[in-house]
C-alpha atoms as a PDB file:
ATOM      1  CA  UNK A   1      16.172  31.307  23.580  1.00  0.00           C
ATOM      2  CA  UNK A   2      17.302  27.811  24.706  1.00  0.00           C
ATOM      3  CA  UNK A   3      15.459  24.731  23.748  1.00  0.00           C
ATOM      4  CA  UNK A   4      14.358  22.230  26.428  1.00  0.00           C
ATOM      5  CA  UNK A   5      16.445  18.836  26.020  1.00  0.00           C
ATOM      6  CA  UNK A   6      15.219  15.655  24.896  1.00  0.00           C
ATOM      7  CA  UNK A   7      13.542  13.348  27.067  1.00  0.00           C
ATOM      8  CA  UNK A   8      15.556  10.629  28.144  1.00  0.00           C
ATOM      9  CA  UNK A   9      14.183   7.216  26.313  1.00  0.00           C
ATOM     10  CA  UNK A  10      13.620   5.120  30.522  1.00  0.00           C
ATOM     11  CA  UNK A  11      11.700   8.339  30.883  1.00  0.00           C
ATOM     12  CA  UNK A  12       9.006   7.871  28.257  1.00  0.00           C
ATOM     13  CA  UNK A  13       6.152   5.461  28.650  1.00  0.00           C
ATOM     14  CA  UNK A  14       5.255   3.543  25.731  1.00  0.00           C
ATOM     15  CA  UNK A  15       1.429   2.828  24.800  1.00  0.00           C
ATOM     16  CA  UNK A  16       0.790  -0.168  22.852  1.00  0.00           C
ATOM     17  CA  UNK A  17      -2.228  -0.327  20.477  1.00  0.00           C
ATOM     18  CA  UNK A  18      -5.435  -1.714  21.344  1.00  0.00           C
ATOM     19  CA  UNK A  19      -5.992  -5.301  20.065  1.00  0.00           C
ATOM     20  CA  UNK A  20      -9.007  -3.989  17.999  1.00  0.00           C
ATOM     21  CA  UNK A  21      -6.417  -1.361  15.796  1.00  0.00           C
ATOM     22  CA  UNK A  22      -3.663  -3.693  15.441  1.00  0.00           C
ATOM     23  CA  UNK A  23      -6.162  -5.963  14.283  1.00  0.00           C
ATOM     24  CA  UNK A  24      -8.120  -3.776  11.676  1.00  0.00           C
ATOM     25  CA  UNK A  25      -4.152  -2.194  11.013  1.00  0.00           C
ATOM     26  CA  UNK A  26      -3.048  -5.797   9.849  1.00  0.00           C
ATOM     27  CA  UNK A  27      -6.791  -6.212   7.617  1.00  0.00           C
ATOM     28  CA  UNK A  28      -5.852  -2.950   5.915  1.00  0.00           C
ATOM     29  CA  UNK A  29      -2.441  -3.863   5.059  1.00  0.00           C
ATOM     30  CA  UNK A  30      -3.550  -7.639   3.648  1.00  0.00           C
ATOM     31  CA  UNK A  31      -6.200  -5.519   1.853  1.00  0.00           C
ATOM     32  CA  UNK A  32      -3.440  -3.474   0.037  1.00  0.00           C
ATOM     33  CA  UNK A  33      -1.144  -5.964  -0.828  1.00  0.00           C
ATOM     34  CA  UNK A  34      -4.132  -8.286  -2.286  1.00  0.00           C
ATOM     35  CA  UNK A  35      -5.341  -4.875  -4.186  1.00  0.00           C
ATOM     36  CA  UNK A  36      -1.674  -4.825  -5.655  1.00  0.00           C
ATOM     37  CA  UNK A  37      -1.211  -8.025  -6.568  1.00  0.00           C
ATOM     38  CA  UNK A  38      -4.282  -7.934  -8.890  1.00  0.00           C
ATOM     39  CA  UNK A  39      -3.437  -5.266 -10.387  1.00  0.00           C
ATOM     40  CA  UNK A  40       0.019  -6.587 -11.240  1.00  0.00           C
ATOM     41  CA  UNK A  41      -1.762  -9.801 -12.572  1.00  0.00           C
ATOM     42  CA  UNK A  42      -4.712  -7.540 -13.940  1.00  0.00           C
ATOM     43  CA  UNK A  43      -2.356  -5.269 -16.150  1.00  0.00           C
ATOM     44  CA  UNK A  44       0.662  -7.703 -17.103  1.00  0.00           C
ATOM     45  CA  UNK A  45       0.803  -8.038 -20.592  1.00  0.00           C
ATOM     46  CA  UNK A  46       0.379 -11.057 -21.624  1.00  0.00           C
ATOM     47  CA  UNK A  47       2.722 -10.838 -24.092  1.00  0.00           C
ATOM     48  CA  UNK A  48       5.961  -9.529 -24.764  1.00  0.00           C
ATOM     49  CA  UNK A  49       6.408  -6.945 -27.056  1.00  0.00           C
ATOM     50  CA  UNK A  50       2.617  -5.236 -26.425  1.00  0.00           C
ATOM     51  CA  UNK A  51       1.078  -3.850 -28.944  1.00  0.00           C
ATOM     52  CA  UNK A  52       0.861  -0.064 -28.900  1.00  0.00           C
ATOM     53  CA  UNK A  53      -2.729  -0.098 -29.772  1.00  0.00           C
ATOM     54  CA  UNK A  54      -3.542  -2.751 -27.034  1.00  0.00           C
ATOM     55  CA  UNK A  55      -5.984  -1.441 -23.811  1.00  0.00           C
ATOM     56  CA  UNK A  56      -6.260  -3.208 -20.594  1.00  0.00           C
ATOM     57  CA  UNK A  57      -9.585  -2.888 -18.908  1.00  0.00           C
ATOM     58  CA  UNK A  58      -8.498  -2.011 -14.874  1.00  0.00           C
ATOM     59  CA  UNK A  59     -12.194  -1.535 -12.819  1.00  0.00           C
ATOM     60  CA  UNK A  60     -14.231  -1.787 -15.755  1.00  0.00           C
ATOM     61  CA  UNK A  61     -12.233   0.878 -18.068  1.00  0.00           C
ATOM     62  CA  UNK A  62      -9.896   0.690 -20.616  1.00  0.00           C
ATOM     63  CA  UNK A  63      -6.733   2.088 -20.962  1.00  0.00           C
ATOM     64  CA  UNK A  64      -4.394   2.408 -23.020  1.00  0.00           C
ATOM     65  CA  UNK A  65      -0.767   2.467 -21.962  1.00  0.00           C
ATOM     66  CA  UNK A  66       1.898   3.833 -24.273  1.00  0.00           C
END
């Protein structure tokens, strides 16, 4: 049983994205990084050492990180 070979990369046609994905694509991704960033901000202690009894309310819960 002999595999067929790989297509040569001149061979292969490449399809860009339409304007509308690479747009909604590059939304998504600015979503996610401002999503992390205030969660960094959100959950940084705000001092140094933290209390072991001290909770952090992330989307309206508290937790309590050990």
């Amino acid at each position: 049983m002999t595999a067929d070979p790989a297509p040569v990369p001149s061979e292969l046609s490449p399809e860009s994205m339409h304007q509308a994905v690479r747009v909604a694509f590059g939304l998504y991704m600015m979503l996610l990084n401002l999503i992390l960033v205030y969660l960094l901000i959100k959950i940084w202690p705000g001092k140094v050492p933290v209390d072991s009894t001290e909770q952090i309310a992330v989307f309206g819960t508290n937790s309590t990180f050990t």
